[in-house]
N, C-alpha and C. Protein backbone atom coordinates (compact mmCIF):
# COMPACT_ATOMS: atom_id res chain seq x y z
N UNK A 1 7.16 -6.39 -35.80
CA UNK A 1 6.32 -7.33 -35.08
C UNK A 1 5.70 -8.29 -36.10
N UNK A 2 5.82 -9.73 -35.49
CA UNK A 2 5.08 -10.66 -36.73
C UNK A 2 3.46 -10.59 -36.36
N UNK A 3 3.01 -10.63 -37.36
CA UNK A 3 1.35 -11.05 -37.62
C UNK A 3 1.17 -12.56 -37.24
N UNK A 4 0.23 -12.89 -36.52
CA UNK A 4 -0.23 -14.00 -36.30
C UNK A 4 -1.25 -14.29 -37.01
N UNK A 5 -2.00 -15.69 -37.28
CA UNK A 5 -3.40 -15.63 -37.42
C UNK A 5 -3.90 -15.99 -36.14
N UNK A 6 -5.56 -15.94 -37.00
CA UNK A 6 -6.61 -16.16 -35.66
C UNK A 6 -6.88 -17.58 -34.95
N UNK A 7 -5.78 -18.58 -36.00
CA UNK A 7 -5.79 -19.69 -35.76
C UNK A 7 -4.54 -20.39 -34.26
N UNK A 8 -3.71 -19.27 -34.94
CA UNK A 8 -1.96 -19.62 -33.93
C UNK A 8 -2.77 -18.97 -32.85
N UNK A 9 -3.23 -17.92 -33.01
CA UNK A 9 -3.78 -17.51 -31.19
C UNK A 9 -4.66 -18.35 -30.56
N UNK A 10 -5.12 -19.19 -31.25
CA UNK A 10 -6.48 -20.33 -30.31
C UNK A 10 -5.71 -21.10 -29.75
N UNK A 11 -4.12 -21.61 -30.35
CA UNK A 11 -3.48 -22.66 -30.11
C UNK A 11 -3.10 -22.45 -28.44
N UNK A 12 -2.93 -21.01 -28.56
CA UNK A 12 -2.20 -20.69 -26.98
C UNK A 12 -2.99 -20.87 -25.74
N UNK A 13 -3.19 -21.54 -24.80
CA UNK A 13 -3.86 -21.92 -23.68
C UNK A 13 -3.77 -21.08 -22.30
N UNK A 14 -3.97 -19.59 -22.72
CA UNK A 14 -4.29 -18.71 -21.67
C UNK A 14 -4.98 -19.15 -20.93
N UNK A 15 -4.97 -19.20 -19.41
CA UNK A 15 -6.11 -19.71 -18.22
C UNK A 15 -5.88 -18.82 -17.12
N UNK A 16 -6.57 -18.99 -16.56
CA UNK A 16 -7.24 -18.09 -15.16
C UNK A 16 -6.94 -19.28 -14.02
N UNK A 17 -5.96 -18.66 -13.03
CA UNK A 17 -5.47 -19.86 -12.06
C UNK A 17 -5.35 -18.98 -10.55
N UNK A 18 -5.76 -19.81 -9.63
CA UNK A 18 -5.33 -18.70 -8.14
C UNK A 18 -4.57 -19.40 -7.39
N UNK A 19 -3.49 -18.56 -6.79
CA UNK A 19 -2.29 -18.77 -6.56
C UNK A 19 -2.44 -19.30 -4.88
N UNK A 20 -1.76 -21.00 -5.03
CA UNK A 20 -2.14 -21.01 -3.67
C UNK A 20 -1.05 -21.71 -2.93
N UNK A 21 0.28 -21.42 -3.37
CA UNK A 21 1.47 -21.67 -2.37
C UNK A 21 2.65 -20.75 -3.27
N UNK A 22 3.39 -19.83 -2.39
CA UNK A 22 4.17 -19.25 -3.09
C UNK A 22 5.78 -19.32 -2.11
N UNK A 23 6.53 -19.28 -2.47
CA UNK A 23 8.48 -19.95 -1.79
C UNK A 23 9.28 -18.83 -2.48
N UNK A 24 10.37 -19.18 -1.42
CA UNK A 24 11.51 -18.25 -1.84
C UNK A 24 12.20 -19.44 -3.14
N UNK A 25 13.10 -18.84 -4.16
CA UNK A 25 13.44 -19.62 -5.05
C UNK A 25 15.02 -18.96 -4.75
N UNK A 26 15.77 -19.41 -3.91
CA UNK A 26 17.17 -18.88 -3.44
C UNK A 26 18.07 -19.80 -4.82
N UNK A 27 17.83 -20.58 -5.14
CA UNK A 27 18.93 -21.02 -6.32
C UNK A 27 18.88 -20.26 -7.59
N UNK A 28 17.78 -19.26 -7.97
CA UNK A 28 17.34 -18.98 -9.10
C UNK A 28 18.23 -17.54 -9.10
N UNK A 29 19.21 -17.33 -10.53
CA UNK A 29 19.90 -16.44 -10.68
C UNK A 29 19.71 -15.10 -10.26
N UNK A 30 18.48 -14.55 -10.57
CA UNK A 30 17.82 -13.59 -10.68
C UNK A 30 16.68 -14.09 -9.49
N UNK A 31 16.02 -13.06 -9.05
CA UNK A 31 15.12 -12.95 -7.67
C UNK A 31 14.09 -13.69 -8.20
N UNK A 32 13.76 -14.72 -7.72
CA UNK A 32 12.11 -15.47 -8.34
C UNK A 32 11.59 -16.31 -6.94
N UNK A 33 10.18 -16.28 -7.07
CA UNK A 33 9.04 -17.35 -6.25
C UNK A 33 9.25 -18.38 -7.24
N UNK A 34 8.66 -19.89 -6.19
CA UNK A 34 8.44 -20.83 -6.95
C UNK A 34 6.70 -20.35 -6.42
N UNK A 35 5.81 -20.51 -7.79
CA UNK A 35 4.51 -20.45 -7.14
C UNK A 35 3.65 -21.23 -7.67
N UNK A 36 2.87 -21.98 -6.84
CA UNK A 36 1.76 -22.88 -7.40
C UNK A 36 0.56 -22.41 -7.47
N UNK A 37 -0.37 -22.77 -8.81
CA UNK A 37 -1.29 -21.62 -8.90
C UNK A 37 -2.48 -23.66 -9.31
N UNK A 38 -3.84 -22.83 -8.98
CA UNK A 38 -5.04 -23.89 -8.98
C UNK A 38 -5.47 -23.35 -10.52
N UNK A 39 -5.69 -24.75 -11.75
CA UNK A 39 -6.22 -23.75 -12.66
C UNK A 39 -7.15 -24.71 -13.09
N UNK A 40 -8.46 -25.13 -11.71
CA UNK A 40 -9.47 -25.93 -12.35
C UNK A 40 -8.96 -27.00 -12.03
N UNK A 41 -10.65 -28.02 -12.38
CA UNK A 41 -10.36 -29.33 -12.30
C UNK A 41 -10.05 -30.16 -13.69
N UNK A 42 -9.80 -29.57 -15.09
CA UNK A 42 -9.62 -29.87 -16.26
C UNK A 42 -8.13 -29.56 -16.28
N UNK A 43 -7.63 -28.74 -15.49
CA UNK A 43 -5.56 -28.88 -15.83
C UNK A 43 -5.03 -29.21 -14.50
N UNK A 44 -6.30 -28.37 -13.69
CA UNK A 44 -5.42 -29.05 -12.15
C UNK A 44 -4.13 -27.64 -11.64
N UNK A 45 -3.49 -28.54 -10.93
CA UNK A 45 -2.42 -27.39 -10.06
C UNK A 45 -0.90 -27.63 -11.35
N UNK A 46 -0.32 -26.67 -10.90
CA UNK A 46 0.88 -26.42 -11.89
C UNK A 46 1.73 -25.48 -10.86
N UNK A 47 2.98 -25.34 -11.11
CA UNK A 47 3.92 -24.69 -10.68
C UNK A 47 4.65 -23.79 -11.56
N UNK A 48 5.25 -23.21 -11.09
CA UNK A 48 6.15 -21.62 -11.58
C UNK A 48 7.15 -20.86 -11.11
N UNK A 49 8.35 -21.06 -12.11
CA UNK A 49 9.52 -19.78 -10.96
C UNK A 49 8.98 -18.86 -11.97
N UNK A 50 8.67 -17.16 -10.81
CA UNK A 50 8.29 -15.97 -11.19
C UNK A 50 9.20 -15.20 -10.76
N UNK A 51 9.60 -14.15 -11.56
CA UNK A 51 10.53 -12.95 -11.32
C UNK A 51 9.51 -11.46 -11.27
N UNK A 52 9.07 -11.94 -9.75
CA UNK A 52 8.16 -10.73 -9.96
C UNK A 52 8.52 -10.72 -8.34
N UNK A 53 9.59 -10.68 -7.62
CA UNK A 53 10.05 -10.29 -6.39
C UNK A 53 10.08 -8.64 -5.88
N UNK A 54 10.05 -8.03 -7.35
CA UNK A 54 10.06 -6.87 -7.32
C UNK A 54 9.03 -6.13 -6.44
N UNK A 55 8.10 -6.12 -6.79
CA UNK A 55 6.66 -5.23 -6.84
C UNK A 55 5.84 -6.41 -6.06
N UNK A 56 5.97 -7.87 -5.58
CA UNK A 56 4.74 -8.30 -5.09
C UNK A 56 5.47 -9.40 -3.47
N UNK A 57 5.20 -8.96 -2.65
CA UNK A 57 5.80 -9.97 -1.44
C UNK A 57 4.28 -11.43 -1.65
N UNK A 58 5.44 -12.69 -1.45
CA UNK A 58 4.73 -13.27 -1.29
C UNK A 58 3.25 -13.71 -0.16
N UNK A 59 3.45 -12.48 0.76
CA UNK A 59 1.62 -12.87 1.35
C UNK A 59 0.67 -12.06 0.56
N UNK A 60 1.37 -10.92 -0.49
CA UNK A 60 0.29 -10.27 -1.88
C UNK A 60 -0.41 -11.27 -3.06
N UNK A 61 0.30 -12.38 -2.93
CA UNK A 61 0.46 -13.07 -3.99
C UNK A 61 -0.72 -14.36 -3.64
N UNK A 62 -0.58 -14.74 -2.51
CA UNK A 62 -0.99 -15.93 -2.14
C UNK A 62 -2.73 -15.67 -2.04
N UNK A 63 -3.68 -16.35 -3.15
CA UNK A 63 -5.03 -15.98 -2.75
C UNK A 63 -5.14 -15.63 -4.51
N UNK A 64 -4.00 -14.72 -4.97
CA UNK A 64 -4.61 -13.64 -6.40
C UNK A 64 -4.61 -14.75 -7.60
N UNK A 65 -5.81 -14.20 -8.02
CA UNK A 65 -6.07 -14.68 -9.25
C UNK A 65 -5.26 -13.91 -10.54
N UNK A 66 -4.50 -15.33 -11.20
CA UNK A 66 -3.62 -14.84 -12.45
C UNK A 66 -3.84 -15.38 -13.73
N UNK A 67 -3.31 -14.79 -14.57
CA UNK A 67 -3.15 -15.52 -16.00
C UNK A 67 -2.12 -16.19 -16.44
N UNK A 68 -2.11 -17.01 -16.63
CA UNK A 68 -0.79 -18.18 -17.52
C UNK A 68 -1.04 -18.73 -18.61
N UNK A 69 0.06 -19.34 -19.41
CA UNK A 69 0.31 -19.79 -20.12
C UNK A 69 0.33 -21.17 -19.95
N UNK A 70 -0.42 -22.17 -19.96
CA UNK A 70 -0.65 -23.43 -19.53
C UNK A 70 -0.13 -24.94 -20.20
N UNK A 71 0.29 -24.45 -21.74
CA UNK A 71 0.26 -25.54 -22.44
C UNK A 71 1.83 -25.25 -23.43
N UNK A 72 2.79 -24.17 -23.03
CA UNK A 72 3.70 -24.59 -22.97
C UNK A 72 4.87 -26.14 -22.54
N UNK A 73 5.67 -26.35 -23.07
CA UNK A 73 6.51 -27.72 -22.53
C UNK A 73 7.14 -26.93 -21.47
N UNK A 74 7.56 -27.98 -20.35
CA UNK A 74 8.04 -27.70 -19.18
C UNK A 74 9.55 -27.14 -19.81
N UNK A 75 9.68 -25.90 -18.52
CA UNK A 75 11.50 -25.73 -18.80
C UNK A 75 11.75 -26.14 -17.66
N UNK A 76 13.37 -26.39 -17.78
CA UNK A 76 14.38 -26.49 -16.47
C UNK A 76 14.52 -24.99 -15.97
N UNK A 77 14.59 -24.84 -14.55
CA UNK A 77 15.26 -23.78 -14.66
C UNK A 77 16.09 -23.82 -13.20
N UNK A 78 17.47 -24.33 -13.34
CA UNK A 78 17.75 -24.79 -12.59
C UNK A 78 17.57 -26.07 -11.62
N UNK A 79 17.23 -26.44 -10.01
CA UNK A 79 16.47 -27.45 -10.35
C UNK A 79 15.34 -27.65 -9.89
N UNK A 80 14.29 -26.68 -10.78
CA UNK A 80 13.36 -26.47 -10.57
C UNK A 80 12.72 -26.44 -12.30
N UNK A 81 11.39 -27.44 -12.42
CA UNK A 81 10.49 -27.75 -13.31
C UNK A 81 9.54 -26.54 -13.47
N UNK A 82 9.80 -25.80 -14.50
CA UNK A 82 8.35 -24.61 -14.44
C UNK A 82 7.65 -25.02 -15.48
N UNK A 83 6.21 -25.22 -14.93
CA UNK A 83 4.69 -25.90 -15.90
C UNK A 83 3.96 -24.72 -16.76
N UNK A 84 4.17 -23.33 -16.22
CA UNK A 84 3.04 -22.80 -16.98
C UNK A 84 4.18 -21.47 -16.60
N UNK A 85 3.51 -20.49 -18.30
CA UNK A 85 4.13 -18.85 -17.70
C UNK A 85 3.30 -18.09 -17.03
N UNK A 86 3.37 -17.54 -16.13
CA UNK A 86 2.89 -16.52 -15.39
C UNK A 86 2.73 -15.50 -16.28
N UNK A 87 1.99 -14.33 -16.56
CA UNK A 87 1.69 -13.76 -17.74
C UNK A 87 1.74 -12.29 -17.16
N UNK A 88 2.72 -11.32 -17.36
CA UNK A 88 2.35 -10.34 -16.78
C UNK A 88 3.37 -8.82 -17.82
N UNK A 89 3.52 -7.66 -17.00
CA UNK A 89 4.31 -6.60 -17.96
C UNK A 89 5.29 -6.26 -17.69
N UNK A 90 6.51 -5.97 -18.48
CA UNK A 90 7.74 -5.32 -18.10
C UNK A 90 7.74 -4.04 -17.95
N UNK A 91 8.08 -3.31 -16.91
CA UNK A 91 8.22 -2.16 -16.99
C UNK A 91 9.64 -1.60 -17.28
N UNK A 92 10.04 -0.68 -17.63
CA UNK A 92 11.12 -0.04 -18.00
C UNK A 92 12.70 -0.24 -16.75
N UNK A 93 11.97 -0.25 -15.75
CA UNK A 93 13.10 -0.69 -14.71
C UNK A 93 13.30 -2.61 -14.52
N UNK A 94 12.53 -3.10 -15.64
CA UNK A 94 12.46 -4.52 -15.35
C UNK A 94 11.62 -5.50 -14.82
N UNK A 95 10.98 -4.75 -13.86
CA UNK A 95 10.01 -5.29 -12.59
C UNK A 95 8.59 -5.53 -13.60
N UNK A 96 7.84 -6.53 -13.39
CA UNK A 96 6.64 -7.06 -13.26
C UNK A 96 5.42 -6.69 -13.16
N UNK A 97 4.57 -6.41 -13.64
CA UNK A 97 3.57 -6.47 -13.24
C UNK A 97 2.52 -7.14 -13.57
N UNK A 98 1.53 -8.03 -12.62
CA UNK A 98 1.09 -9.11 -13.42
C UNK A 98 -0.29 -8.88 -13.96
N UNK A 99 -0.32 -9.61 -15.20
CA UNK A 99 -1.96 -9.78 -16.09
C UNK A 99 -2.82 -10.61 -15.14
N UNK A 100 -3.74 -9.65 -14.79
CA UNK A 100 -4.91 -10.28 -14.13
C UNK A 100 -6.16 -10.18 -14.52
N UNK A 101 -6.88 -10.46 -14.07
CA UNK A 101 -8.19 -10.95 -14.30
C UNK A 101 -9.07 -9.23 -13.68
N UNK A 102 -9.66 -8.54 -14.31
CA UNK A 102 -10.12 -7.83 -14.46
C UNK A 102 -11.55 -7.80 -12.71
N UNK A 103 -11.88 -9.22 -12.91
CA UNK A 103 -12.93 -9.27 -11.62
C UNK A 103 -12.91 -11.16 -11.87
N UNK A 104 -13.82 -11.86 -10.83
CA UNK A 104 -13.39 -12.98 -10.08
C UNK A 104 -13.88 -14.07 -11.29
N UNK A 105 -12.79 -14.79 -11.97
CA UNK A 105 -13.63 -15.67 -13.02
C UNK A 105 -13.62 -17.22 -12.30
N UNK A 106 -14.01 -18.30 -13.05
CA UNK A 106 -13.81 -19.30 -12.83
C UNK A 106 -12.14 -20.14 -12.78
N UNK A 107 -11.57 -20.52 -12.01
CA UNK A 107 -10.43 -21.13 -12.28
C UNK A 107 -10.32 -22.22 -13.97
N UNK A 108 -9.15 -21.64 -14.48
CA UNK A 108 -9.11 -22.67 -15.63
C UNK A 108 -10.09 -22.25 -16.85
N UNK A 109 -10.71 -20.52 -16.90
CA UNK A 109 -11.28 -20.11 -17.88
C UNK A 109 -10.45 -19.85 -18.94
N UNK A 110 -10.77 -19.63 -20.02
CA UNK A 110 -10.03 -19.66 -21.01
C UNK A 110 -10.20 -18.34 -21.89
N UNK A 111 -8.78 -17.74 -21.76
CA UNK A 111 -8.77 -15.99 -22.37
C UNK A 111 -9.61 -16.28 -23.90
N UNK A 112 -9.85 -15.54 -24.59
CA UNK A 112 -10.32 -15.89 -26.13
C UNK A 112 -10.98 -14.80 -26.31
């Protein structure tokens, strides 16, 4: 595992966003939502294909507060634009589980 400093970790723009439209993503290789998450009025709304079909139906999803990755460059993924990573764990069978917010923060707070 590489060592980071305390500097490369400030760079990363962890935020606190709640998820407020989530879609089937039928073109996407592998099982994914497209989901739009609110992260504040300083980044605003952003979008996301998530491979977390596993473990969460989208009416679980719609409302929860998540963590992303905000200040990544956009990928293609397919033809669909994803703005931010959804931030969550692999479990041994593959499936998802997502990094959340412990209790109710402000949209667009910043992990640190």
């Amino acid at each position: 595992m590489k060592e980071i400093t305390w500097q490369e970790f400030e760079q990363v723009e962890l935020r606190t966003g709640t998820i407020i439209e989530v879609e089937d993503f039928p073109e996407a290789r592998v099982p994914a939502y497209k989901i739009k998450a609110d992260f504040g009025s300083e980044i605003g709304v952003k979008k996301s294909s998530a491979q977390v079909t596993d473990l969460y139906t989208k009416e679980e999803l719609l409302g929860r507060q998540i963590i992303g990755v905000v200040n990544f460059p956009l990928k293609q993924i397919g033809p669909f634009r994803s703005e931010f990573l959804l931030c969550g764990f692999y479990q041994d069978d593959r499936s998802v589980v997502l990094a959340v917010p412990e209790r109710q923060v402000t949209n667009g707070a910043k992990l640190g």
